[in-house]
N, C-alpha and C. Protein backbone atom coordinates (compact mmCIF):
# COMPACT_ATOMS: atom_id res chain seq x y z
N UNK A 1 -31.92 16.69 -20.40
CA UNK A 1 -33.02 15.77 -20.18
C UNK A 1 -33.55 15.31 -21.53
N UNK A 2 -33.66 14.27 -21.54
CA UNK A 2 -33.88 13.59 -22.68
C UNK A 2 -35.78 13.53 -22.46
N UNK A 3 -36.27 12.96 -23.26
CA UNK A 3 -38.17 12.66 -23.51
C UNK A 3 -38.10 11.32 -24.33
N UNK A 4 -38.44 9.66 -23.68
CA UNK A 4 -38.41 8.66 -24.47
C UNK A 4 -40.35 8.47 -24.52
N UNK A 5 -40.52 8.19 -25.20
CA UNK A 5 -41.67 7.68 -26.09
C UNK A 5 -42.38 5.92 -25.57
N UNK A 6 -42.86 5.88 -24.49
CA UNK A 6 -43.02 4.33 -24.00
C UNK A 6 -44.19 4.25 -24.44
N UNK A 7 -44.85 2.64 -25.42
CA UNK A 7 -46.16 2.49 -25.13
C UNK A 7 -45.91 0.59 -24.55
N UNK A 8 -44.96 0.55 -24.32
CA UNK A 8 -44.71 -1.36 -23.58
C UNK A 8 -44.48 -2.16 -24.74
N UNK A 9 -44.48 -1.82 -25.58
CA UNK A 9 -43.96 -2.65 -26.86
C UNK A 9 -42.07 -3.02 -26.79
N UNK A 10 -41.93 -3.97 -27.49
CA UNK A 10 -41.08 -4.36 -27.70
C UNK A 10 -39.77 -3.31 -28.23
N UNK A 11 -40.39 -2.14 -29.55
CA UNK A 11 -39.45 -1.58 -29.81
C UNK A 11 -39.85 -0.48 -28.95
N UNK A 12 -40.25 -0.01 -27.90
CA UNK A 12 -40.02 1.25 -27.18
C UNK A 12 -39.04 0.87 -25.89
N UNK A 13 -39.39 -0.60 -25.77
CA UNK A 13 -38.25 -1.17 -24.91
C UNK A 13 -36.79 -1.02 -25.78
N UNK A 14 -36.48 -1.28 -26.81
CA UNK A 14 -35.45 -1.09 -27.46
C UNK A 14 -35.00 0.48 -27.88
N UNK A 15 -35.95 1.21 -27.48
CA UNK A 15 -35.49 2.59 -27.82
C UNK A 15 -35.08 3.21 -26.54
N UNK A 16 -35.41 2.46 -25.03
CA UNK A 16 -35.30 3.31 -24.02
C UNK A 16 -33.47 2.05 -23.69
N UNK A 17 -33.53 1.42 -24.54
CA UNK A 17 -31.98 0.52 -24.42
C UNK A 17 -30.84 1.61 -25.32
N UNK A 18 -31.49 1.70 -26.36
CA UNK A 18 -30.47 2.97 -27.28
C UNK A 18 -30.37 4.05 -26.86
N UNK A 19 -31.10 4.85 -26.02
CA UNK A 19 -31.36 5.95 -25.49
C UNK A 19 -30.29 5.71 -23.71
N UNK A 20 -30.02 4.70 -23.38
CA UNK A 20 -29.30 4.28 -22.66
C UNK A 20 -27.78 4.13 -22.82
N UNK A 21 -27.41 3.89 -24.24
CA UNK A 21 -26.10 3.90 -24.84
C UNK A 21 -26.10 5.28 -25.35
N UNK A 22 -26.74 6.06 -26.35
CA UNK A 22 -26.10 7.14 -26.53
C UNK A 22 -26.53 8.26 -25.37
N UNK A 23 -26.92 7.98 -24.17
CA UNK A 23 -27.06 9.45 -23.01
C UNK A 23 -26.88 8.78 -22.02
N UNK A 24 -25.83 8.23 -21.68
CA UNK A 24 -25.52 7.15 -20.66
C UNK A 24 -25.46 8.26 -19.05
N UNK A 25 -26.32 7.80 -18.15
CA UNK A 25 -26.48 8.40 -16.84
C UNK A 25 -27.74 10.07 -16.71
N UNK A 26 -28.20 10.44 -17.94
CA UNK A 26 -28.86 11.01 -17.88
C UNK A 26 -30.12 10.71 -17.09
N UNK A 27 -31.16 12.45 -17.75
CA UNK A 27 -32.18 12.29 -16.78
C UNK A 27 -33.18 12.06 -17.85
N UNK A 28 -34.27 10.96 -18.08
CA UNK A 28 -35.44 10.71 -19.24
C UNK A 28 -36.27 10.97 -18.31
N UNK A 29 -37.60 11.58 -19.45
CA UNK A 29 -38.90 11.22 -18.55
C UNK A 29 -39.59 10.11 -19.54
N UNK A 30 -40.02 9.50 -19.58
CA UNK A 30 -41.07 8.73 -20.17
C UNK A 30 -42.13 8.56 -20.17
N UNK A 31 -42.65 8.76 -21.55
CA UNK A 31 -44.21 9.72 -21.90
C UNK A 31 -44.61 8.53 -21.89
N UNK A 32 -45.68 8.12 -21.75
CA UNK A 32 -47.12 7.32 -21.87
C UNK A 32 -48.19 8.11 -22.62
N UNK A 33 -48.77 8.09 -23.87
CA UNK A 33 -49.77 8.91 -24.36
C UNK A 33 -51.16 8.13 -24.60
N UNK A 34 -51.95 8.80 -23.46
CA UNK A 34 -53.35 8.06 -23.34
C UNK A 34 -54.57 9.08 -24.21
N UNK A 35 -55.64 8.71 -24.33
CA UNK A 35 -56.42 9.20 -25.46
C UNK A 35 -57.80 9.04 -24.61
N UNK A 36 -58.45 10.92 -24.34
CA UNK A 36 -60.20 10.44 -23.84
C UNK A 36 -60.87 9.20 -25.04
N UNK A 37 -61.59 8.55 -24.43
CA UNK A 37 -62.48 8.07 -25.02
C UNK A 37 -63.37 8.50 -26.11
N UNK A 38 -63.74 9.63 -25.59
CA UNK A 38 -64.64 10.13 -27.12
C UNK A 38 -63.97 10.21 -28.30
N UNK A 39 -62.95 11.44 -27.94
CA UNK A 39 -61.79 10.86 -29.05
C UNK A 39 -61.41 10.13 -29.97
N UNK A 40 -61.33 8.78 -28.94
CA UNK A 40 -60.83 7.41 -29.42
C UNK A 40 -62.05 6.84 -30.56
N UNK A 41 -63.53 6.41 -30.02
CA UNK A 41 -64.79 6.37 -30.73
C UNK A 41 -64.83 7.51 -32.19
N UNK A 42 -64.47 9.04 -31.70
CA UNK A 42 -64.56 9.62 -33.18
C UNK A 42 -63.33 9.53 -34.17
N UNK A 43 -62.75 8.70 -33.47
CA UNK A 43 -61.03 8.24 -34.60
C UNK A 43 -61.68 7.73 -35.35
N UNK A 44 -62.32 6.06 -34.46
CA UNK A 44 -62.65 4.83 -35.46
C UNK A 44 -63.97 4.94 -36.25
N UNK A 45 -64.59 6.24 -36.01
CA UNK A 45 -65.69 6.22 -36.93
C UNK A 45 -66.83 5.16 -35.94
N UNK A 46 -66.77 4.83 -35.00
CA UNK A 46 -67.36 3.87 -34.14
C UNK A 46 -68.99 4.42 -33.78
N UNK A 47 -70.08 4.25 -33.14
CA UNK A 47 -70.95 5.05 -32.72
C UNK A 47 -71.36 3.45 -31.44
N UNK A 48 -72.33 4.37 -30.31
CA UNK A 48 -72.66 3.43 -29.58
C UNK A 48 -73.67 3.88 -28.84
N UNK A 49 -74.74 2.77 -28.87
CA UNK A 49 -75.68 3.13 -28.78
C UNK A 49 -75.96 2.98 -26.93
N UNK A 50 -75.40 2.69 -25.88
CA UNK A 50 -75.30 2.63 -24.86
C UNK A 50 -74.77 3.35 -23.88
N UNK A 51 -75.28 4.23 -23.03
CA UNK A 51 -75.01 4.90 -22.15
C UNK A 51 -73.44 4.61 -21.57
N UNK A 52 -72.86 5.51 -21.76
CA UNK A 52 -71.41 5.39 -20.81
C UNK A 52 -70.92 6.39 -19.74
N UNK A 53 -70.35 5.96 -19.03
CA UNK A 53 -69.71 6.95 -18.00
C UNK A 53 -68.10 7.26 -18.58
N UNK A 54 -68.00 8.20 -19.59
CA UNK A 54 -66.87 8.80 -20.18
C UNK A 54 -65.76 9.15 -19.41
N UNK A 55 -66.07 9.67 -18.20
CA UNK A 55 -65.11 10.08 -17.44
C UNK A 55 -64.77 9.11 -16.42
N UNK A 56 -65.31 7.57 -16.51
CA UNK A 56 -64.48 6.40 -15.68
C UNK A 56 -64.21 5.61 -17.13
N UNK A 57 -64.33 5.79 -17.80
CA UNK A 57 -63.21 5.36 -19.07
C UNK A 57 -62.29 5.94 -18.93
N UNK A 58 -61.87 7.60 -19.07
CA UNK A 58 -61.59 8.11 -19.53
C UNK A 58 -60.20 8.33 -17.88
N UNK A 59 -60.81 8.08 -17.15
CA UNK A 59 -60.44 7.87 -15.38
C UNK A 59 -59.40 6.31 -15.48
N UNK A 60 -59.71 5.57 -16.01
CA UNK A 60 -59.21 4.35 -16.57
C UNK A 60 -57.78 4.14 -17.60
N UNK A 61 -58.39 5.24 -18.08
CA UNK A 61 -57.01 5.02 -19.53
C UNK A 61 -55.76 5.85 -19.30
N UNK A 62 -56.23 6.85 -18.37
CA UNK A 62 -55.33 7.66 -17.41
C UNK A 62 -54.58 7.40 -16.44
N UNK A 63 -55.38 6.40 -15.76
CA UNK A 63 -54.55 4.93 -14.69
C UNK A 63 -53.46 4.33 -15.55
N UNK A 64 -54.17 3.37 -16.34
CA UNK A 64 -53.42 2.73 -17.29
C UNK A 64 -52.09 3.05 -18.12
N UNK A 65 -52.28 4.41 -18.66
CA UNK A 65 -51.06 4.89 -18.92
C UNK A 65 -49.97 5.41 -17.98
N UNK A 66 -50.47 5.96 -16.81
CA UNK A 66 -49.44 6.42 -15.61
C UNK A 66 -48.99 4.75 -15.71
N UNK A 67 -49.16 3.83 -15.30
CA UNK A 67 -48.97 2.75 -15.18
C UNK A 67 -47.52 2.19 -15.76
N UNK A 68 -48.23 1.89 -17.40
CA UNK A 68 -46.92 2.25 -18.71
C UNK A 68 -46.16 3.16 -18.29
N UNK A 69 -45.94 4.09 -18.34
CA UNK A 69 -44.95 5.14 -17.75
C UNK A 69 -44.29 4.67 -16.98
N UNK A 70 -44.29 4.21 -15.99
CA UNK A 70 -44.00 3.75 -14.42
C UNK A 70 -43.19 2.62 -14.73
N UNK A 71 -43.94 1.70 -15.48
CA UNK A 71 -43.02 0.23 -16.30
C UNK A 71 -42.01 0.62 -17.12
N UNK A 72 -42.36 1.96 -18.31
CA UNK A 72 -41.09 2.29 -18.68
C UNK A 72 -40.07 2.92 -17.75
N UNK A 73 -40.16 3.29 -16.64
CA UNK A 73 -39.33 4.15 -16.34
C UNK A 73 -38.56 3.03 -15.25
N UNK A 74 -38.98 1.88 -15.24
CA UNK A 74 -38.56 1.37 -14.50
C UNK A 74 -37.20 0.39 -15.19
N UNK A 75 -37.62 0.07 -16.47
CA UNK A 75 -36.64 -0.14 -17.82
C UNK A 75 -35.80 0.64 -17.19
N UNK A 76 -36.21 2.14 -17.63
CA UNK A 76 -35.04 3.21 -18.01
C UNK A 76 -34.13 2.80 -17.11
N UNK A 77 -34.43 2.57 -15.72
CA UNK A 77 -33.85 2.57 -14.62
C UNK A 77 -32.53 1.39 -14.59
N UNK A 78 -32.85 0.67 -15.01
CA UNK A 78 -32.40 -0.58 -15.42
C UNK A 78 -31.55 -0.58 -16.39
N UNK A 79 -31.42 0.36 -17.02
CA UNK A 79 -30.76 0.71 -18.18
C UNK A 79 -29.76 1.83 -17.87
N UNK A 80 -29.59 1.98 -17.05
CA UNK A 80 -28.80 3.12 -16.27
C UNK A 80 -29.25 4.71 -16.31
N UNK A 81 -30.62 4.75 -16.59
CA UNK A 81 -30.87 6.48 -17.02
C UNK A 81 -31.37 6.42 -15.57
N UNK A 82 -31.71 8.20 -15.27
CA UNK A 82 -32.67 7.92 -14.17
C UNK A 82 -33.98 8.75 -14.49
N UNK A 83 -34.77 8.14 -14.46
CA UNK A 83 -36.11 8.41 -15.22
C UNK A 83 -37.72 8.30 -14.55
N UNK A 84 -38.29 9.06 -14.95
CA UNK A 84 -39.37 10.05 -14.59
C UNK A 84 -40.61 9.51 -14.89
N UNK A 85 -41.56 9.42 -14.65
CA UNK A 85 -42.68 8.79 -15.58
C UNK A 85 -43.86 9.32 -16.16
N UNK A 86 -44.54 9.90 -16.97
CA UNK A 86 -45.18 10.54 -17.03
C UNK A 86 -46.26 10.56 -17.98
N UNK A 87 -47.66 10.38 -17.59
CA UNK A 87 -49.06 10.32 -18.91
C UNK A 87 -48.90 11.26 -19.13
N UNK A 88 -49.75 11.17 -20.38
CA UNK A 88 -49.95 12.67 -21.61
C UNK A 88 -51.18 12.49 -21.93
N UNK A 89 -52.05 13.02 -21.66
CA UNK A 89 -53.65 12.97 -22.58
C UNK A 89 -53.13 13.43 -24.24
N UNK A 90 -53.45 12.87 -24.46
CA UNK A 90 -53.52 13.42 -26.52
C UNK A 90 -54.28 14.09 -26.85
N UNK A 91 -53.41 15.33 -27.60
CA UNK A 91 -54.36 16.86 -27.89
C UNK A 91 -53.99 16.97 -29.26
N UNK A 92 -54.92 16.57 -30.09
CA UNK A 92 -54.44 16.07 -31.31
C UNK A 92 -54.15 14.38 -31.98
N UNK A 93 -52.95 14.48 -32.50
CA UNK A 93 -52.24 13.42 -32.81
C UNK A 93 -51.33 13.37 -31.99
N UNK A 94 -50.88 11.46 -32.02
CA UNK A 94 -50.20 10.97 -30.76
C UNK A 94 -48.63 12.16 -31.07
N UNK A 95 -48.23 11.84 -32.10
CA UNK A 95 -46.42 12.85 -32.29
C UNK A 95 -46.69 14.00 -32.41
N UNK A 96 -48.12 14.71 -32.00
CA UNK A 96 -48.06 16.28 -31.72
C UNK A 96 -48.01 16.22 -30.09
N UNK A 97 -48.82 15.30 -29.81
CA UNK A 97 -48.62 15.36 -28.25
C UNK A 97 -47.14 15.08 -27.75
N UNK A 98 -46.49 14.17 -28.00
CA UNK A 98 -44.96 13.47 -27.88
C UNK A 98 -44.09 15.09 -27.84
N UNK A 99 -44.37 15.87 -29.13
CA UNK A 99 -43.49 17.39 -29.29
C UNK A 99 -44.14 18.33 -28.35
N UNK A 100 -45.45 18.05 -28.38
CA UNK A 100 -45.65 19.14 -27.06
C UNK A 100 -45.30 19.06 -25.76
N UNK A 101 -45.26 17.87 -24.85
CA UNK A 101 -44.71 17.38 -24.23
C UNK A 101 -42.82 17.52 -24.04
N UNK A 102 -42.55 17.82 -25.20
CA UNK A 102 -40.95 17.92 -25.07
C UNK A 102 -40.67 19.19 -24.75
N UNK A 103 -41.57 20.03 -25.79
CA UNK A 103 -41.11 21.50 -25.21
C UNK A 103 -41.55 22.30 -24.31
N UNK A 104 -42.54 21.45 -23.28
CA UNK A 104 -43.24 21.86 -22.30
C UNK A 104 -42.14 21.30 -21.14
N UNK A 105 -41.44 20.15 -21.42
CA UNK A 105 -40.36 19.78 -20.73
C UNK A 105 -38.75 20.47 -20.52
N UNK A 106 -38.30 20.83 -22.60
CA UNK A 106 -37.40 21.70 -22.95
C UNK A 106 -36.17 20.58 -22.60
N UNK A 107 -36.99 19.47 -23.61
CA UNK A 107 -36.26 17.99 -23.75
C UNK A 107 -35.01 18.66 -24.94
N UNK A 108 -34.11 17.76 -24.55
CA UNK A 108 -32.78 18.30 -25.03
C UNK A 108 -32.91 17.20 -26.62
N UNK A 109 -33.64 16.11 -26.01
CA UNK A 109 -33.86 15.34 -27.57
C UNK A 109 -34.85 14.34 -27.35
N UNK A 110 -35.46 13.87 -28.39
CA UNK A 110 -37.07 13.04 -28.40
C UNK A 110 -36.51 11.32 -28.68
N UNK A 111 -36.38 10.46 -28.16
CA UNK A 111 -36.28 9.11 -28.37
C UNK A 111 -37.25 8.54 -28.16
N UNK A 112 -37.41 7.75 -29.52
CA UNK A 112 -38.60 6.93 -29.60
C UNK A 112 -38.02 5.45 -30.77
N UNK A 113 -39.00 4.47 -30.61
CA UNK A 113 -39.19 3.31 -31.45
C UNK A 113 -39.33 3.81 -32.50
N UNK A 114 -39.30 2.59 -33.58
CA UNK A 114 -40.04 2.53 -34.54
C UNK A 114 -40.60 1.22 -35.21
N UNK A 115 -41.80 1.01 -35.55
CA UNK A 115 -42.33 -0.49 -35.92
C UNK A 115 -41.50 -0.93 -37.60
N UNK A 116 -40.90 -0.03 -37.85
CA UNK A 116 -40.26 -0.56 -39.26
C UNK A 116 -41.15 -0.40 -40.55
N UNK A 117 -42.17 0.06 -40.31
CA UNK A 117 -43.53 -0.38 -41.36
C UNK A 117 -42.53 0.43 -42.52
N UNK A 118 -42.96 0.16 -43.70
CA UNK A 118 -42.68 -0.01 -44.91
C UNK A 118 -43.88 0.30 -45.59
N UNK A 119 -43.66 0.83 -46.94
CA UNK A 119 -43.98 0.70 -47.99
C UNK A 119 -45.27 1.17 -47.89
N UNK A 120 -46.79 0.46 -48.19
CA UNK A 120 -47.91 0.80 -48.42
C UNK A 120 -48.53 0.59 -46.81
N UNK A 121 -47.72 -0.04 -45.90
CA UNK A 121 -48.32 -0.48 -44.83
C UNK A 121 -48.20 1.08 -43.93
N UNK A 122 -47.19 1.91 -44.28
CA UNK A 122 -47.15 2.86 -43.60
C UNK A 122 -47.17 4.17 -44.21
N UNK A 123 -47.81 4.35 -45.33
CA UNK A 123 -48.56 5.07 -46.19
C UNK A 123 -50.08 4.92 -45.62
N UNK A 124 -50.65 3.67 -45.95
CA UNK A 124 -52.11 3.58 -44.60
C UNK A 124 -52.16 3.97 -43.71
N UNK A 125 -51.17 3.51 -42.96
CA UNK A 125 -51.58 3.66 -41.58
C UNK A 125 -50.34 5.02 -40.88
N UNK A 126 -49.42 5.29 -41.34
CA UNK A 126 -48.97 6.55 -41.03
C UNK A 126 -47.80 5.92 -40.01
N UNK A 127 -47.00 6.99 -39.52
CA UNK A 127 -45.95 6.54 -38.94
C UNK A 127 -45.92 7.48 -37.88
N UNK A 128 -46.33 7.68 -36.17
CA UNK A 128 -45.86 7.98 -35.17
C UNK A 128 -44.19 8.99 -35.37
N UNK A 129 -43.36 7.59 -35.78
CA UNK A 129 -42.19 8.70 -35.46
C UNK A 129 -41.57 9.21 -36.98
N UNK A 130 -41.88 9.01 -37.96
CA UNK A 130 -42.10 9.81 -38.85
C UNK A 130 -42.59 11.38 -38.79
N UNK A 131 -43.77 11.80 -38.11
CA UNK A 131 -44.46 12.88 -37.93
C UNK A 131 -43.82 13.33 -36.88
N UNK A 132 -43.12 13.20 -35.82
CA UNK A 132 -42.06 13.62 -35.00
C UNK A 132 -41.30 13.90 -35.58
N UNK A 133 -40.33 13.43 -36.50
CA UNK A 133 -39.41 13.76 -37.62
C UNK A 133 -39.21 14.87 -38.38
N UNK A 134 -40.54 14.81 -38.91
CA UNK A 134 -41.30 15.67 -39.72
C UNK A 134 -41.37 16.87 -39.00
N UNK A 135 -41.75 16.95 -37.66
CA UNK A 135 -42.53 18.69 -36.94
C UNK A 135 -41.64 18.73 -36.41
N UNK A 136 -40.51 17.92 -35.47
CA UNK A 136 -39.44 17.95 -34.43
C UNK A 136 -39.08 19.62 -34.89
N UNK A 137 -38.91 20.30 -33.31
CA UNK A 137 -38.00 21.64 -32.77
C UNK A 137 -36.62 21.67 -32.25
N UNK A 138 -36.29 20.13 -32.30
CA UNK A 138 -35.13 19.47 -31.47
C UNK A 138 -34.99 18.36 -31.65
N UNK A 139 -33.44 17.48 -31.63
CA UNK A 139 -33.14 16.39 -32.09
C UNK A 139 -33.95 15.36 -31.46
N UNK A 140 -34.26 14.52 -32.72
CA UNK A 140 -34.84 13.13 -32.28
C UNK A 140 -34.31 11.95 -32.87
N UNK A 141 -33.90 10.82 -31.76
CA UNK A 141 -33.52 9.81 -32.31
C UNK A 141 -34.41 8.62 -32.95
N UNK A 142 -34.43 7.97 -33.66
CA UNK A 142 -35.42 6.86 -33.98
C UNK A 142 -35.00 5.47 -34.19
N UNK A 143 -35.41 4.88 -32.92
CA UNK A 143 -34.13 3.33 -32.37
C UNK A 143 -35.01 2.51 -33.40
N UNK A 144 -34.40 1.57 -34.36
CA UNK A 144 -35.40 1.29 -35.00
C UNK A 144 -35.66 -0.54 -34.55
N UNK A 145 -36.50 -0.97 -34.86
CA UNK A 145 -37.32 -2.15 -34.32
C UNK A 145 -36.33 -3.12 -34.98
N UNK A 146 -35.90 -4.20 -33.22
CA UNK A 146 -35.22 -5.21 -33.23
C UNK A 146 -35.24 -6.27 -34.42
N UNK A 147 -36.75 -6.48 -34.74
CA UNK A 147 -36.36 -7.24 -35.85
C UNK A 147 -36.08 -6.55 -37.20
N UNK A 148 -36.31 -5.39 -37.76
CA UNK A 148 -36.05 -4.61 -38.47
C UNK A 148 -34.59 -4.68 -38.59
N UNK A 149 -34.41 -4.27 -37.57
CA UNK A 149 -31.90 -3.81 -37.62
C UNK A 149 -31.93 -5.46 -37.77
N UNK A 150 -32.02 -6.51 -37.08
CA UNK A 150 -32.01 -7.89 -37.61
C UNK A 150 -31.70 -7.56 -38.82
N UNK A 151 -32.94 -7.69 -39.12
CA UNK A 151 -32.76 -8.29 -41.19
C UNK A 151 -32.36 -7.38 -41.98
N UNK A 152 -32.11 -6.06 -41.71
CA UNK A 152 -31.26 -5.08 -42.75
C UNK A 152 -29.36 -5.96 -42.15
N UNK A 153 -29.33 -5.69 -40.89
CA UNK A 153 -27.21 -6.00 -40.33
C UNK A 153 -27.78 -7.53 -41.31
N UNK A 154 -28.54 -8.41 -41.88
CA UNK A 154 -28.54 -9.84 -42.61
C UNK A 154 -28.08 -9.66 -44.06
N UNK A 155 -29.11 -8.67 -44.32
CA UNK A 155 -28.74 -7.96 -45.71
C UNK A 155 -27.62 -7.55 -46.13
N UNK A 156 -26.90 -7.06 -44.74
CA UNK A 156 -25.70 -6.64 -45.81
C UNK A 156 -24.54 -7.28 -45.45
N UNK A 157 -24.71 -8.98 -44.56
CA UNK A 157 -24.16 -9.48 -44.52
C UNK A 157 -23.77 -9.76 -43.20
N UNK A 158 -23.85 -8.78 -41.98
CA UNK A 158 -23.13 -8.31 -40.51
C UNK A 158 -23.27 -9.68 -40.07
């Protein structure tokens, strides 16, 4: 059983296509990783001065991601895997949740996107499957972003 990494982007669609060529007929589940609200507010440093009901946010983003899941898995499906769908609340960081999730599964390997970021852009802002990379207990692939393989197969001529 494989563990693909969906957030509806373009390259997680392209990672659950690669993950389709190299584990052709397998079983994926596909993570969706949603984030409580408070959480989310003490990421951005945010404050608010208005009463909220946390737990229909928080009731909301939990919908929303089963949702994603459901859309990825419906890819997968399409792609010949047969695949599972599944939210993740985030306990931590998003690629600690992604590894906890795998070995709570006893995923045979972690497929995920990657946005391509470069240089200082992903020194700022950090890299998702980098830090999977980095902590992985088990192989992970990293399909990298369509326009990315574009302009490197340009570079060297393909």
């Amino acid at each position: 059983m494989i563990l693909i990494a969906y957030d509806g982007s373009e390259d997680a669609r392209e990672a659950i296509a690669g993950a389709a060529k190299l584990f052709p007929s397998q079983h994926a589940t596909i993570v969706t990783v949603w984030q409580r609200f408070v959480e989310t507010m003490a990421g951005t440093g945010a404050g608010i001065a208005v009463v909220l009901d946390y737990d229909q946010l928080d009731l909301a983003a939990e919908q929303a991601a089963h949702e994603k899941a459901t859309e990825g898995a419906q890819v997968a499906e399409e792609a010949g895997l047969q695949a599972t769908p599944r939210a993740a609340v985030a306990v931590g960081r998003l690629a600690e949740t992604i590894l906890y999730v795998a070995a709570e599964l006893d995923a045979d390997a972690v497929v995920m996107g990657s946005r391509g970021l470069g240089g200082v852009k992903s020194l700022v802002l950090g890299s998702v499957s980098h830090a999977v990379l980095q902590h992985a207990d088990r192989p992970v692939v990293v399909v990298p972003s369509p326009e990315i393989a574009k302009e490197r197969a340009r570079r060297r001529g393909d």
